[in-house]
Protein backbone atom coordinates (compact mmCIF):
# COMPACT_ATOMS: atom_id res chain seq x y z
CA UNK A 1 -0.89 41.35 18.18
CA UNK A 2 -0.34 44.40 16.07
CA UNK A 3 3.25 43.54 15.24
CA UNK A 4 1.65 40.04 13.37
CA UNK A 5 -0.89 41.54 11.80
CA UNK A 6 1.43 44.03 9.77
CA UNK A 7 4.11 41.26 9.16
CA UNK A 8 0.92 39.42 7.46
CA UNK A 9 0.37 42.61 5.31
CA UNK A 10 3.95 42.98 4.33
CA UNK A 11 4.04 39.63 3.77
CA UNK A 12 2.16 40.24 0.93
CA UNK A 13 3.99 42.77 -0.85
CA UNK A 14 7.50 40.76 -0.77
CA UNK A 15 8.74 39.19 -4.16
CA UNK A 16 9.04 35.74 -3.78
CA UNK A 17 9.31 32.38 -5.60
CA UNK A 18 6.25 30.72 -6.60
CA UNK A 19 6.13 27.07 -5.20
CA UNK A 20 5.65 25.99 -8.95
CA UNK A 21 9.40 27.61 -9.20
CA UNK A 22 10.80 26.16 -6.36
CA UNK A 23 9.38 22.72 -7.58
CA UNK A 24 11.01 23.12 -10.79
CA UNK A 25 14.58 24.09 -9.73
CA UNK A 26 13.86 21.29 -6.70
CA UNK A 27 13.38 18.93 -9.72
CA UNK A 28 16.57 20.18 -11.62
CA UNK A 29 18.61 19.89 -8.74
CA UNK A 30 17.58 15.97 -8.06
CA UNK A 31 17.71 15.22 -11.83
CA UNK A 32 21.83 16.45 -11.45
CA UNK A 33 22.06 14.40 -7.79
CA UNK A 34 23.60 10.71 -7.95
CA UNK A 35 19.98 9.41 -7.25
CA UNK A 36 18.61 10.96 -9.65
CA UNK A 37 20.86 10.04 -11.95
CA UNK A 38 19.82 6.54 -11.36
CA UNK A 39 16.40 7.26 -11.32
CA UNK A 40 16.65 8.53 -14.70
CA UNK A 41 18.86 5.20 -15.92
CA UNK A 42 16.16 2.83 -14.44
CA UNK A 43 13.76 1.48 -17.47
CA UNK A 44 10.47 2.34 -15.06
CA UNK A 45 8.72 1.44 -17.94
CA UNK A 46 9.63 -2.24 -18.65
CA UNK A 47 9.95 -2.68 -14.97
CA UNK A 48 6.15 -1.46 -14.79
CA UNK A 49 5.36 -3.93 -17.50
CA UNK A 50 7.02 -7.29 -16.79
CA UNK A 51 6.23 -6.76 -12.92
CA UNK A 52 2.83 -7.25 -11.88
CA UNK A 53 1.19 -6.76 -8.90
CA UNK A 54 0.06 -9.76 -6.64
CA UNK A 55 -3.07 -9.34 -5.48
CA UNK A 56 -5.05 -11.75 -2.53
CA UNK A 57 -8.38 -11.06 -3.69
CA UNK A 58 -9.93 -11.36 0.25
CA UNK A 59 -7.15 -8.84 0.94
CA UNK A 60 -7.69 -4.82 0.73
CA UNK A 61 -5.88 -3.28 -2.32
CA UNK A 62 -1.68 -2.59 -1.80
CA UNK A 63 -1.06 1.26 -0.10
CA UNK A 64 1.89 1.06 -2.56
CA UNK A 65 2.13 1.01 -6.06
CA UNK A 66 4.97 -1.32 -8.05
CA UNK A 67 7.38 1.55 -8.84
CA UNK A 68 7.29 2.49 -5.36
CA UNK A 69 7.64 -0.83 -4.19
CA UNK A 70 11.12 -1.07 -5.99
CA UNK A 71 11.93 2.49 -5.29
CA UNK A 72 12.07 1.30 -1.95
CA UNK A 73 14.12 -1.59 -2.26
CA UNK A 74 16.43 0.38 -3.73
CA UNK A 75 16.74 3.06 -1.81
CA UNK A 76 17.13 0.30 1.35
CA UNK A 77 19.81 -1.16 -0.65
CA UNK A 78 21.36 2.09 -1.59
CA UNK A 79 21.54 3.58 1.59
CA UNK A 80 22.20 0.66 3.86
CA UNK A 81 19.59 1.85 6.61
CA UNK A 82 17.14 -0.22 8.13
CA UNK A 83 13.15 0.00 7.70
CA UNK A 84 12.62 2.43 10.67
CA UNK A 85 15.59 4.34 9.86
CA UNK A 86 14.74 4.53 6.00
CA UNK A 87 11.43 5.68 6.25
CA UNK A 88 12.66 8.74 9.10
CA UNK A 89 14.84 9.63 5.86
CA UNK A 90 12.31 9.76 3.00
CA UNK A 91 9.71 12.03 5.63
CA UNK A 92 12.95 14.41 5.70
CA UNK A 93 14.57 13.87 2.70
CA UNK A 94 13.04 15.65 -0.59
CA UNK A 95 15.30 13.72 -3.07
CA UNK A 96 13.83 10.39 -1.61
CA UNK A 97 10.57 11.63 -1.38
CA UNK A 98 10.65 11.94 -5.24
CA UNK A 99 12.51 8.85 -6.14
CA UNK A 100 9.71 6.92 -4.32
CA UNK A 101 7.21 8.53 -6.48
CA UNK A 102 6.42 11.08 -4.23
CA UNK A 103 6.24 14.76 -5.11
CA UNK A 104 7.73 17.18 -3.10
């Protein structure tokens, strides 16, 4: 118990990144990556615009937002995996994560 208790002190002491660092050069990275190359090429705007949501008014508001909704239909498309194995990928994989609108 001793041994944990001064790795938590000298845990304290070591220089490391800040998460808002690693975010940063996590977003750099993606922004050079082939998907987020296409993110960036994607109008997200227009999409947003000339797509709207369909709405049953009895029914409880969509988990998902429009952008996302795509996202994912083009990720599905991109990859080639099915639904199961698609959404395995985007809990593991940080680029996907942030192509669906999710941050990191």
């Amino acid at each position: 118990m001793t041994k944990i208790v001064q790795l938590f002190s000298l845990q304290n002491n070591l220089p490391l990144f800040s998460a808002q660092e690693i975010i940063q050069d996590i977003k750099e990275h993606y922004s050079k990556s082939d998907l987020g190359k296409i993110d960036i090429a994607l109008p997200w705007d227009k999409i947003r615009q000339l797509i709207k949501p369909h709405r049953n008014k009895k029914g409880p508001l969509p988990h998902l937002s429009i952008e996302t909704q795509i996202a994912l239909m083009i990720l599905k498309s991109y990859t080639g995996l099915s639904d199961k194995k698609l959404a395995e990928r985007i809990n593991t994989d940080t680029y996907h994560r942030i192509f669906c609108r999710s941050t990191p």
